[in-house]
PDB file of N, CA and C in Angstrom:
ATOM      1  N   UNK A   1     -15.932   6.388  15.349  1.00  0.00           N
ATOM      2  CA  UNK A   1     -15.011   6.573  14.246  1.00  0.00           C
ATOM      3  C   UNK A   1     -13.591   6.318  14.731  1.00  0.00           C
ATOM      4  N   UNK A   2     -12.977   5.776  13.690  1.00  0.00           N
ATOM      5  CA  UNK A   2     -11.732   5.343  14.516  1.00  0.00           C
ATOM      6  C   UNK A   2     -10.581   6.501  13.632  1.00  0.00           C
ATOM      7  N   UNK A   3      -9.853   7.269  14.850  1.00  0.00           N
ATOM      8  CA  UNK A   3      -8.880   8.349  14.616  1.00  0.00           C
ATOM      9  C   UNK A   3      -7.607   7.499  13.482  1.00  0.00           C
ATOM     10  N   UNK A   4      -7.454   6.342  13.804  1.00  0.00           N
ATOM     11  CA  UNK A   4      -6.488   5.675  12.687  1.00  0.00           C
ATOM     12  C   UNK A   4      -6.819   5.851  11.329  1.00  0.00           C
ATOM     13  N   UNK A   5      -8.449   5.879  11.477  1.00  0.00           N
ATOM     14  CA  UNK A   5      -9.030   5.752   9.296  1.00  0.00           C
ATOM     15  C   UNK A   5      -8.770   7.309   9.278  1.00  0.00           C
ATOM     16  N   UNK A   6      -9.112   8.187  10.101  1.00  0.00           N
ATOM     17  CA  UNK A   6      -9.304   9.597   9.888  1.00  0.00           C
ATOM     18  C   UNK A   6      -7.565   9.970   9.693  1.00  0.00           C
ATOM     19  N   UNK A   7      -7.264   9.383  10.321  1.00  0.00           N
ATOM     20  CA  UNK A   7      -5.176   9.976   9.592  1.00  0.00           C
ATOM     21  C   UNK A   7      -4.986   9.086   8.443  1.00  0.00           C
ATOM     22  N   UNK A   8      -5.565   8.165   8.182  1.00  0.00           N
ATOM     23  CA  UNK A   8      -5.358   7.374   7.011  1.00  0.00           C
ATOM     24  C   UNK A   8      -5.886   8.704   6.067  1.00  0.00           C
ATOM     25  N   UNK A   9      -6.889   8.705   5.846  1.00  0.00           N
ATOM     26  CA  UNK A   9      -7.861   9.497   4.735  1.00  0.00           C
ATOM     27  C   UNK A   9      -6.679  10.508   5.135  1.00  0.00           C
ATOM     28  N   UNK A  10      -6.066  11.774   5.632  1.00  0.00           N
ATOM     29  CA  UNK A  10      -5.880  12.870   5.409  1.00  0.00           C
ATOM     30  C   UNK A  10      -4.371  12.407   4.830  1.00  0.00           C
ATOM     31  N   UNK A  11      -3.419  11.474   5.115  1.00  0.00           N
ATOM     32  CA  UNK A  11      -2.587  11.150   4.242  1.00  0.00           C
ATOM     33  C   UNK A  11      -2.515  10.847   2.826  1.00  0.00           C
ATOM     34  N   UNK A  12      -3.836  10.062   2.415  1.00  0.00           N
ATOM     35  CA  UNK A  12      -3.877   9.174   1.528  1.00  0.00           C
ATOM     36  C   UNK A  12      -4.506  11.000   0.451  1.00  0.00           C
ATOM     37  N   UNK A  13      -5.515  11.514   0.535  1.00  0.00           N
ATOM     38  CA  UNK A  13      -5.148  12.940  -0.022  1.00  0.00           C
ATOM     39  C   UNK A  13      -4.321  13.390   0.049  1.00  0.00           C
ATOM     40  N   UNK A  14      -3.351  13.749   0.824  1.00  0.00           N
ATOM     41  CA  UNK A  14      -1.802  14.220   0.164  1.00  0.00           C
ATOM     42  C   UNK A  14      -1.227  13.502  -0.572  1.00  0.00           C
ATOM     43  N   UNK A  15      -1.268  12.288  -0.928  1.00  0.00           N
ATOM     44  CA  UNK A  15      -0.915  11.538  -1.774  1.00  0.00           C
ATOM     45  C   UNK A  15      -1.639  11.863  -3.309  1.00  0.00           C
ATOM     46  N   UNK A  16      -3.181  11.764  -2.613  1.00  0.00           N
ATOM     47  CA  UNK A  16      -3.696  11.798  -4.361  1.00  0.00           C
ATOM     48  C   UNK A  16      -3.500  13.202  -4.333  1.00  0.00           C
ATOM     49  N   UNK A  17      -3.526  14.563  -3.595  1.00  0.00           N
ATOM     50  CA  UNK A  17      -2.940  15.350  -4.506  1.00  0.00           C
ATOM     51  C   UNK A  17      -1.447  16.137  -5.062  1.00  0.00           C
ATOM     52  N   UNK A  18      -0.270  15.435  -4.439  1.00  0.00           N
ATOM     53  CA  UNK A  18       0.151  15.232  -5.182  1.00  0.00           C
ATOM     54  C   UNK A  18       0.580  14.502  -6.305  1.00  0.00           C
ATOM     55  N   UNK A  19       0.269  13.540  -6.539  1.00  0.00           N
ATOM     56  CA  UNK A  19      -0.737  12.942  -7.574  1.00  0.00           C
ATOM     57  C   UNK A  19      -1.026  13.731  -8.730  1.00  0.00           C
ATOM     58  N   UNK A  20      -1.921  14.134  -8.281  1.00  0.00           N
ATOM     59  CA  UNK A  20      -2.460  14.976  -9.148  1.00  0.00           C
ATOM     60  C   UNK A  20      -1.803  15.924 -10.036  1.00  0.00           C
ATOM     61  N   UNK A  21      -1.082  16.648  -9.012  1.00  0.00           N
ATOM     62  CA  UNK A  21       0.021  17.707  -9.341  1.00  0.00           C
ATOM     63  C   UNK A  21       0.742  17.245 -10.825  1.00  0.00           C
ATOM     64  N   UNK A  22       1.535  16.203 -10.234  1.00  0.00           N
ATOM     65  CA  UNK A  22       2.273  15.675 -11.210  1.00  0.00           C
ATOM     66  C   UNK A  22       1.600  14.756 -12.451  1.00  0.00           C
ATOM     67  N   UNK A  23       0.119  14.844 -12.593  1.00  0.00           N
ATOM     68  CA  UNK A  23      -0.177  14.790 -13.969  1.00  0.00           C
ATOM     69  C   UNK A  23      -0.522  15.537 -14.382  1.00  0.00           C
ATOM     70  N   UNK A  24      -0.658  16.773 -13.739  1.00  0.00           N
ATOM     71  CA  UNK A  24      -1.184  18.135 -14.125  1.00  0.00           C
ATOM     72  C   UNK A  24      -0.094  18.665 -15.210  1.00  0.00           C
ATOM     73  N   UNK A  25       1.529  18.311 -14.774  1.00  0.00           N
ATOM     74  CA  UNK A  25       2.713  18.865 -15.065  1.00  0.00           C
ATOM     75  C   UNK A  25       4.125  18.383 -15.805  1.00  0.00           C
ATOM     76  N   UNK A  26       2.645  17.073 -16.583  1.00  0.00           N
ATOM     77  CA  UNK A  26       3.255  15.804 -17.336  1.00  0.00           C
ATOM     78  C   UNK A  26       3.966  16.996 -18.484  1.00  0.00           C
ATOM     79  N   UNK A  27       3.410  17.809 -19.363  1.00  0.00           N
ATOM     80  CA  UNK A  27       3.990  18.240 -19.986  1.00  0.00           C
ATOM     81  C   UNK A  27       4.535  19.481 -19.996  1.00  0.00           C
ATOM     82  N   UNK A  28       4.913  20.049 -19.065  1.00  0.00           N
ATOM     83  CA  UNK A  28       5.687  21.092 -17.903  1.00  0.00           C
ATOM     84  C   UNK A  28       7.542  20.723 -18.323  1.00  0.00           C
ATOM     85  N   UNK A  29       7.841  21.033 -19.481  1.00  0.00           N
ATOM     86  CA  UNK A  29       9.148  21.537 -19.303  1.00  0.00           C
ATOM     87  C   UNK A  29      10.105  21.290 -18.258  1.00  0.00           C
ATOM     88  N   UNK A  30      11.028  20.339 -17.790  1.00  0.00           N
ATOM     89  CA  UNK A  30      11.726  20.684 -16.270  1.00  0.00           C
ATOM     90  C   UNK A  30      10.876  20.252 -15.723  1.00  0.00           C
ATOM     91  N   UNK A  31       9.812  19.761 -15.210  1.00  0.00           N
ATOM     92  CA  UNK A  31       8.832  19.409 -14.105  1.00  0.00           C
ATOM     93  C   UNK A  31       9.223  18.451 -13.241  1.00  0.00           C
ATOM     94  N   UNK A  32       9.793  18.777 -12.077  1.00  0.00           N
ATOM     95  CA  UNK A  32       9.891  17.191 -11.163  1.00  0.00           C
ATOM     96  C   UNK A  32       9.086  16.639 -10.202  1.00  0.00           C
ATOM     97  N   UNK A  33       8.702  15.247 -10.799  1.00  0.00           N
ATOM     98  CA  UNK A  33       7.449  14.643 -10.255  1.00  0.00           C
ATOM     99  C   UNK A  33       7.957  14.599  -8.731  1.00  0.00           C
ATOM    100  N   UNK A  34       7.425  14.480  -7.777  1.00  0.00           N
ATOM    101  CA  UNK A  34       7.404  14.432  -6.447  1.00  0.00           C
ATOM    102  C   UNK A  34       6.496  13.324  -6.188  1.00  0.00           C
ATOM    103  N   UNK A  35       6.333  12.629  -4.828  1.00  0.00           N
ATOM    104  CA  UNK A  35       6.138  10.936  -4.175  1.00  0.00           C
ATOM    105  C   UNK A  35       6.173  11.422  -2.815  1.00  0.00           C
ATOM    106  N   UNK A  36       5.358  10.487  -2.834  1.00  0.00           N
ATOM    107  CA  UNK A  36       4.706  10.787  -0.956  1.00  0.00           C
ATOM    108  C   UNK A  36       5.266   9.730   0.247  1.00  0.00           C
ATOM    109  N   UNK A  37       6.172   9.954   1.240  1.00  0.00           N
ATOM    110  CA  UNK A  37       6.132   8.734   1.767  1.00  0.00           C
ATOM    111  C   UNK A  37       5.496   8.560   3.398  1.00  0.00           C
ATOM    112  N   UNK A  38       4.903   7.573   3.118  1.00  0.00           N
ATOM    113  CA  UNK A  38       4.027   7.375   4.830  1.00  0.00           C
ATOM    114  C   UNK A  38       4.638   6.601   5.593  1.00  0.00           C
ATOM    115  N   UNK A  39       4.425   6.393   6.775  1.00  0.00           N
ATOM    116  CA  UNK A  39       4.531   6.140   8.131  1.00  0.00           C
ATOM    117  C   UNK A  39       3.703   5.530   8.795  1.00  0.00           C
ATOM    118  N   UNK A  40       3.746   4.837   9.951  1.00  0.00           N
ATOM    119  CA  UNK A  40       2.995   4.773  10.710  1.00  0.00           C
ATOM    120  C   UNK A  40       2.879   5.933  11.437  1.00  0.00           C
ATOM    121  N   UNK A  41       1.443   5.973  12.030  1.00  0.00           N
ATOM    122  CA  UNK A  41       1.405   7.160  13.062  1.00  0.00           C
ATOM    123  C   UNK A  41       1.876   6.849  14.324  1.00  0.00           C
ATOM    124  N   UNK A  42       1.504   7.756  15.603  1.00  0.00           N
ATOM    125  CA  UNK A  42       2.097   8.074  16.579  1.00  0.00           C
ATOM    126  C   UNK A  42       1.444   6.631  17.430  1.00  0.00           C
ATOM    127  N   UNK A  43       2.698   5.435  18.310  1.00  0.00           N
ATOM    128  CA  UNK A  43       2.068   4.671  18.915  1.00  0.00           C
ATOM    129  C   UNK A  43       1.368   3.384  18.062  1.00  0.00           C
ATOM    130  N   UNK A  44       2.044   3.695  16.039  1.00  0.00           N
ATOM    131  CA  UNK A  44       0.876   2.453  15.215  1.00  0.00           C
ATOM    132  C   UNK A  44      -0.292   2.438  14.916  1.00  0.00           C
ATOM    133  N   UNK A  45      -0.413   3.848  15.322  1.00  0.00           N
ATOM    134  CA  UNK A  45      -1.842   4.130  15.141  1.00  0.00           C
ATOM    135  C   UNK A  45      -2.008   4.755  13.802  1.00  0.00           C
ATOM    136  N   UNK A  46      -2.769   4.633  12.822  1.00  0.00           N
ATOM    137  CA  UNK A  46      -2.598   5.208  11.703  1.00  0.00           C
ATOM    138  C   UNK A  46      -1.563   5.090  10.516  1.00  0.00           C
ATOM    139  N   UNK A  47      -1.857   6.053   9.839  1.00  0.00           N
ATOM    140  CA  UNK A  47      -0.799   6.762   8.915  1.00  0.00           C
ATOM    141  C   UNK A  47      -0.591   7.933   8.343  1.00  0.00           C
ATOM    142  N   UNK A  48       0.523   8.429   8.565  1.00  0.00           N
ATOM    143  CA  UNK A  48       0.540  10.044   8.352  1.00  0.00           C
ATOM    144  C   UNK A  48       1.625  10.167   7.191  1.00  0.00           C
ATOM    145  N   UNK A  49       1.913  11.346   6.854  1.00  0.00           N
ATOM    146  CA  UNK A  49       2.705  11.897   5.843  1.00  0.00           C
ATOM    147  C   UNK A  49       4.110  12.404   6.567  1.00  0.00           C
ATOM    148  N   UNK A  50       4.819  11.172   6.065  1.00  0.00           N
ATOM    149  CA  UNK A  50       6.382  11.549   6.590  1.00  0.00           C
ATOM    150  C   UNK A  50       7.335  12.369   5.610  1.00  0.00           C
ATOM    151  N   UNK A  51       7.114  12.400   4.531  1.00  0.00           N
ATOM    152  CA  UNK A  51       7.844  13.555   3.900  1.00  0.00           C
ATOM    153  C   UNK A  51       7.543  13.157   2.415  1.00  0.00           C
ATOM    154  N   UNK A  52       7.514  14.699   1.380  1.00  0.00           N
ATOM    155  CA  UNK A  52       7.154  15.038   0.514  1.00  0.00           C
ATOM    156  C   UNK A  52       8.589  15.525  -0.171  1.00  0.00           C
ATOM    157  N   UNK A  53       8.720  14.023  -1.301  1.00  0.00           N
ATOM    158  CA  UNK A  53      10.032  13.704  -1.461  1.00  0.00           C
ATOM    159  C   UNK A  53       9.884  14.249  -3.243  1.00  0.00           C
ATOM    160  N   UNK A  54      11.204  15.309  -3.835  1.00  0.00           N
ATOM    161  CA  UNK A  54      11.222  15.414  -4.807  1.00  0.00           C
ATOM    162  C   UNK A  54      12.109  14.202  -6.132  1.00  0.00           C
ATOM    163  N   UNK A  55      11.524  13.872  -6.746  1.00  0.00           N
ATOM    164  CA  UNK A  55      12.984  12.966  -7.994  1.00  0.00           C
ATOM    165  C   UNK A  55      13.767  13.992  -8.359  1.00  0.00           C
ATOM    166  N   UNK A  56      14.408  13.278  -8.545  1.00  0.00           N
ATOM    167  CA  UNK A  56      15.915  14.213  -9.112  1.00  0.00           C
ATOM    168  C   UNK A  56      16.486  13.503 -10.209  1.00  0.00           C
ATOM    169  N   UNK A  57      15.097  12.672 -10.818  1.00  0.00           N
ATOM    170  CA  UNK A  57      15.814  11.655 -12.349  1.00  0.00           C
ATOM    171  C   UNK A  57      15.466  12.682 -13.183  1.00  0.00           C
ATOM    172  N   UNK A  58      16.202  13.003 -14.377  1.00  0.00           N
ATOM    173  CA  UNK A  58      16.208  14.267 -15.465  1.00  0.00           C
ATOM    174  C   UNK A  58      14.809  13.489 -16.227  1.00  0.00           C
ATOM    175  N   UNK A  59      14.247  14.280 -16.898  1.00  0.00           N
ATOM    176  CA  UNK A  59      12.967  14.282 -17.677  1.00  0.00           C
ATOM    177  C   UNK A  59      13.894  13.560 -18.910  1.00  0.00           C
ATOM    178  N   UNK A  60      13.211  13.390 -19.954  1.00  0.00           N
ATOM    179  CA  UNK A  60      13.390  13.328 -21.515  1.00  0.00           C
ATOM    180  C   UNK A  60      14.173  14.952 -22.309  1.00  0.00           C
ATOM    181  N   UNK A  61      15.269  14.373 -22.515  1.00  0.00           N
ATOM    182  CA  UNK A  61      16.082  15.501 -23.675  1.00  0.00           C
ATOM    183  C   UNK A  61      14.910  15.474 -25.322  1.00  0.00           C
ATOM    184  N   UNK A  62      14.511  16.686 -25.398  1.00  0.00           N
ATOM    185  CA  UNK A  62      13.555  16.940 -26.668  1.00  0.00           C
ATOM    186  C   UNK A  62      14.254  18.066 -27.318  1.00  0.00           C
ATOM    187  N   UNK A  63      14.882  18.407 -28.010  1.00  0.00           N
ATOM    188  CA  UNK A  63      15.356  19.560 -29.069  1.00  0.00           C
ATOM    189  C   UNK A  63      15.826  20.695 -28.198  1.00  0.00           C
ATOM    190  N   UNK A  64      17.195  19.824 -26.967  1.00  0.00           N
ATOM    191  CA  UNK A  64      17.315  20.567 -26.020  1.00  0.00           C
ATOM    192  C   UNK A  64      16.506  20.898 -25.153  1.00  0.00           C
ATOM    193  N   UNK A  65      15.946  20.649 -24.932  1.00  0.00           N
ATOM    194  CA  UNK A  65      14.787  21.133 -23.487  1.00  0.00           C
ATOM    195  C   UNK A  65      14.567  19.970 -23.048  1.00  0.00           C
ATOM    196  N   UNK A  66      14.414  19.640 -21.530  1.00  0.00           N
ATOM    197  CA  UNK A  66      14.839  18.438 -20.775  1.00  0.00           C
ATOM    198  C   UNK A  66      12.659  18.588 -20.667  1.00  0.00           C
ATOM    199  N   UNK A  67      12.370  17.433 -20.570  1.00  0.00           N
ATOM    200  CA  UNK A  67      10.872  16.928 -20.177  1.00  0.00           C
ATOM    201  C   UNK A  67      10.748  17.206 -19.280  1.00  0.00           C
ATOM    202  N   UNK A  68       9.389  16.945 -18.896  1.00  0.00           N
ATOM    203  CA  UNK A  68       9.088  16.515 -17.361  1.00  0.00           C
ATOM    204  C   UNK A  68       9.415  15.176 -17.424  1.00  0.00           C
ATOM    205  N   UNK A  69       9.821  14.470 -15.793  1.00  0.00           N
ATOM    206  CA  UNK A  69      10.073  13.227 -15.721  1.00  0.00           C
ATOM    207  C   UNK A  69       8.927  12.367 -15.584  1.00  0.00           C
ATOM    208  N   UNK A  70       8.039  12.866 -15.023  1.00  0.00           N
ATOM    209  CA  UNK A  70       6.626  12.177 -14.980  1.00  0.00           C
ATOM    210  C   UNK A  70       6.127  11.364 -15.696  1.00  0.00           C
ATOM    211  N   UNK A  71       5.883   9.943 -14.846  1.00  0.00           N
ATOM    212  CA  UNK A  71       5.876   8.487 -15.392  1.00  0.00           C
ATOM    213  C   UNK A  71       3.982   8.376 -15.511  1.00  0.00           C
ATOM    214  N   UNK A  72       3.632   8.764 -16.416  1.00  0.00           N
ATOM    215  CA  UNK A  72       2.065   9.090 -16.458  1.00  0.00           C
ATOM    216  C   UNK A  72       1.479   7.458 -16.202  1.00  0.00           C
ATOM    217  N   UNK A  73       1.987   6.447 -16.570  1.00  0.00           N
ATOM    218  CA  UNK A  73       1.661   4.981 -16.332  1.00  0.00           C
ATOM    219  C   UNK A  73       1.600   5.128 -14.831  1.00  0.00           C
ATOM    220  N   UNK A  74       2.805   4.943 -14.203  1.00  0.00           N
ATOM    221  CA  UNK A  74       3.253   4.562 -12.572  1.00  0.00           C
ATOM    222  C   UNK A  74       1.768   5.818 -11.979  1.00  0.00           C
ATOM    223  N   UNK A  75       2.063   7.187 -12.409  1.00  0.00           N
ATOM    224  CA  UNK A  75       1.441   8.190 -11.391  1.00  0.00           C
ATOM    225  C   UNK A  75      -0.604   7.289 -11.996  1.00  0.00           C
ATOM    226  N   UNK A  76      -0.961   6.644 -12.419  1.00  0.00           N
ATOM    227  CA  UNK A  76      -2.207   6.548 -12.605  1.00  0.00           C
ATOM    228  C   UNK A  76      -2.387   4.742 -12.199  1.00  0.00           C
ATOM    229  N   UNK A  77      -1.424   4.397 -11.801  1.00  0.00           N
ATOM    230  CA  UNK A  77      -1.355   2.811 -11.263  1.00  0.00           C
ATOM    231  C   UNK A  77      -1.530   3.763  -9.862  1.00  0.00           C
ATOM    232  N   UNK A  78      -0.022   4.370  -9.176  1.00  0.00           N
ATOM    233  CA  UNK A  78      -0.471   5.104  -7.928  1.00  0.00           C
ATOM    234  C   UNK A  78      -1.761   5.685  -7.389  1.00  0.00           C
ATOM    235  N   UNK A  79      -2.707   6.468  -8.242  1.00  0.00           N
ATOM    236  CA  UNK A  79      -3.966   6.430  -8.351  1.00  0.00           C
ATOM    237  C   UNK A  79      -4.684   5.661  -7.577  1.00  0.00           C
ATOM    238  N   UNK A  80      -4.526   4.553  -8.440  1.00  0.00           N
ATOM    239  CA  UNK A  80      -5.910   3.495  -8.453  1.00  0.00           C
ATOM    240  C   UNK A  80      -5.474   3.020  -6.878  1.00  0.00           C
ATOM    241  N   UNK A  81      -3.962   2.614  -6.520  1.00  0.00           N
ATOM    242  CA  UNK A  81      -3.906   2.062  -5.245  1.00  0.00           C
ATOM    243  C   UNK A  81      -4.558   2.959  -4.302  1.00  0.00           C
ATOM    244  N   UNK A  82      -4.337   4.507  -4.238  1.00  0.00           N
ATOM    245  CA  UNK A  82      -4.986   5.304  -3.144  1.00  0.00           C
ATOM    246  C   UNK A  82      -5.927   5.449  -3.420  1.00  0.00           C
ATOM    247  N   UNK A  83      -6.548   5.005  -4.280  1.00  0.00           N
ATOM    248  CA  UNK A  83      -8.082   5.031  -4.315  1.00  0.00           C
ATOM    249  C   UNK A  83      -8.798   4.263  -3.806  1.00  0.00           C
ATOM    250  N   UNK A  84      -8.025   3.158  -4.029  1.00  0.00           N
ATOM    251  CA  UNK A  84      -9.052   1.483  -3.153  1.00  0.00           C
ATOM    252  C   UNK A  84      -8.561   2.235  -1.420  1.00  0.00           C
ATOM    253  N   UNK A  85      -7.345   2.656  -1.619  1.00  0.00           N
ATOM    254  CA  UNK A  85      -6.966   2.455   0.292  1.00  0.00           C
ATOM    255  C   UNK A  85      -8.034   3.805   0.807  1.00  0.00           C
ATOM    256  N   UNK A  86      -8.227   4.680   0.070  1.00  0.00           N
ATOM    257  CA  UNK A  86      -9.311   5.380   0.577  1.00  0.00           C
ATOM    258  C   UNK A  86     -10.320   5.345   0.943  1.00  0.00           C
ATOM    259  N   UNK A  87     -11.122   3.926  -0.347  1.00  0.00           N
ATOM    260  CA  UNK A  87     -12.441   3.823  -0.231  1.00  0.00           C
ATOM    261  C   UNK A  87     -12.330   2.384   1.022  1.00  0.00           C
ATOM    262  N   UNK A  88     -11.304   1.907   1.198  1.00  0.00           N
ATOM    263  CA  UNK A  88     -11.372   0.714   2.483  1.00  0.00           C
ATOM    264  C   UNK A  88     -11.747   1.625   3.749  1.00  0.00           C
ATOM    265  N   UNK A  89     -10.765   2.490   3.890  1.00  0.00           N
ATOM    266  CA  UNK A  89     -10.994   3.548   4.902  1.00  0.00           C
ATOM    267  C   UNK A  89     -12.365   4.061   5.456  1.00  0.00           C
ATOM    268  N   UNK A  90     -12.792   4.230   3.956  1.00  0.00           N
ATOM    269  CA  UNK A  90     -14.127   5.386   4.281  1.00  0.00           C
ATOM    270  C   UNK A  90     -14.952   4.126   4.898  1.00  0.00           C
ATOM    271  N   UNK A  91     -14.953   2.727   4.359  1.00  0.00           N
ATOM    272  CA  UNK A  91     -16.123   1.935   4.249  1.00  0.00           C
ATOM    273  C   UNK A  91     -15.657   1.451   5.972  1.00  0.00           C
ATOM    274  N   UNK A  92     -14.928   1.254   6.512  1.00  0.00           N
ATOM    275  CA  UNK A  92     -14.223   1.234   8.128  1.00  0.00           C
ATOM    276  C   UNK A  92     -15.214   2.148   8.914  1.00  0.00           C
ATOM    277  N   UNK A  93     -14.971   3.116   8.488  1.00  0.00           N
ATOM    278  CA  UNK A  93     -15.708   4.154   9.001  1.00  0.00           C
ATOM    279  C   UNK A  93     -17.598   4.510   8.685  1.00  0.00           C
ATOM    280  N   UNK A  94     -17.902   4.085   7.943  1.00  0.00           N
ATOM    281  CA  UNK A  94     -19.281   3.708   7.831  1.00  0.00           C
ATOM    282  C   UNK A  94     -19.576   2.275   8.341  1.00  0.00           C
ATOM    283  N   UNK A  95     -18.953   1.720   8.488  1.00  0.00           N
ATOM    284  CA  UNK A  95     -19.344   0.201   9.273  1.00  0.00           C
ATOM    285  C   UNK A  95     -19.221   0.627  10.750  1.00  0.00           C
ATOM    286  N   UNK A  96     -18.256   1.523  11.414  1.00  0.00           N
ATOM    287  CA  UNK A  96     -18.487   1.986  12.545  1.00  0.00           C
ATOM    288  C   UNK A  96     -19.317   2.734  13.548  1.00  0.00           C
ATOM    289  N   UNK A  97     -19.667   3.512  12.143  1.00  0.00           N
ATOM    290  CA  UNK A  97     -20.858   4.814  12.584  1.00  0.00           C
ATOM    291  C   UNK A  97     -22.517   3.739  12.239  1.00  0.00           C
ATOM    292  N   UNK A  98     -22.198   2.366  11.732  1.00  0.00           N
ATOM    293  CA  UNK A  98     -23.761   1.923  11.385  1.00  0.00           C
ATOM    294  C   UNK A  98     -23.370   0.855  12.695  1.00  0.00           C
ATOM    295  N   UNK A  99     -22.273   0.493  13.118  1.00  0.00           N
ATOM    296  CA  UNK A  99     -22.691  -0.627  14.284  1.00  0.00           C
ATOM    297  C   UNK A  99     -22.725   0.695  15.879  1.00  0.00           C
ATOM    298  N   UNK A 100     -22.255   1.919  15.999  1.00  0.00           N
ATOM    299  CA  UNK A 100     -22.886   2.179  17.113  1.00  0.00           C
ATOM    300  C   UNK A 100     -24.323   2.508  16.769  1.00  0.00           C
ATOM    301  N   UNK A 101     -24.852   3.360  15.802  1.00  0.00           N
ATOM    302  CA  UNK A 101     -26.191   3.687  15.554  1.00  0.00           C
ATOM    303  C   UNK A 101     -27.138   2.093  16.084  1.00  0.00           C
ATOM    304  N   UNK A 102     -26.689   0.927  15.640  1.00  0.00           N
ATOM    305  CA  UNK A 102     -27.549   0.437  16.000  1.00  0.00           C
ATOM    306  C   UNK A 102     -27.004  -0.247  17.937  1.00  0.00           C
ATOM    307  N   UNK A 103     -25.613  -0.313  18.321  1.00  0.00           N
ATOM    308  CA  UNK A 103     -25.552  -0.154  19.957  1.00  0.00           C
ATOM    309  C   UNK A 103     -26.718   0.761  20.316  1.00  0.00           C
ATOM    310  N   UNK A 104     -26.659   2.213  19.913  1.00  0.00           N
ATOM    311  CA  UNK A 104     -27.580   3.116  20.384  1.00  0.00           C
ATOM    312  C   UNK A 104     -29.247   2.789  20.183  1.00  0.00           C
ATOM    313  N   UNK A 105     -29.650   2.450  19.047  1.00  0.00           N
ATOM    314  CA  UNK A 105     -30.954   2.108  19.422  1.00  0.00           C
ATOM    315  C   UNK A 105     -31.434   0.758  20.074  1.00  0.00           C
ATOM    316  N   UNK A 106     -30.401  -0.739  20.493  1.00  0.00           N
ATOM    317  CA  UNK A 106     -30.239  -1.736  21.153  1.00  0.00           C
ATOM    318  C   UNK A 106     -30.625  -1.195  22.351  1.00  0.00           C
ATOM    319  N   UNK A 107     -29.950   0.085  23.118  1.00  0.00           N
ATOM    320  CA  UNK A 107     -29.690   0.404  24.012  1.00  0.00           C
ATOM    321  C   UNK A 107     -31.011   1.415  24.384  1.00  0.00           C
ATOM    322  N   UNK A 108     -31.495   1.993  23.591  1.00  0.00           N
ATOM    323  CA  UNK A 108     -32.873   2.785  23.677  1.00  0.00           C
ATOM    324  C   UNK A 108     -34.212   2.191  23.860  1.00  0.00           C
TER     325      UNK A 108
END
């Protein structure tokens, strides 16, 4: 298994859940959506979670009460991208664990 997919995957969930968060809080009064930004990891190896960044763009003015800012389009396009980069990940990692399984029985 390669430690690069395994920091990939634990980033790419902080991503989808905050994610999540912020469609949870689409219609949350005041709600400010928050965005994830990554990095390379330590040495290029990977990718980790470099900071958990708040917006500070005002929501929608409604009968005096400011919206949430939450871009329900963008946060469900964001989605779909960490979803493919997840499932590339996982499938990295099952192509790894099926080519030693078969080193190991080559080797048996």
């Amino acid at each position: 298994m390669s430690d690069a997919n395994i920091s990939a995957l634990t980033a790419l969930s902080t991503v989808q859940e905050v994610t999540a968060n912020n469609i949870a809080n689409v219609n949350t009064d005041g709600f400010k959506s928050s965005s994830v930004a990554l990095e390379s990891g330590p040495g290029d190896q990977g990718v980790e979670v470099a900071a958990i960044n708040q917006s500070t763009t005002p929501g929608s003015m409604v009968n005096g009460v400011e919206t949430s800012n939450t871009d329900i389009g963008r946060e469900m396009v964001d989605m779909t991208i960490t979803s493919r980069a997840f499932e590339a990940n996982t499938t990295f990692i099952r192509a790894a664990e099926e080519m030693t399984g078969h080193l190991l029985n080559m080797i048996a």
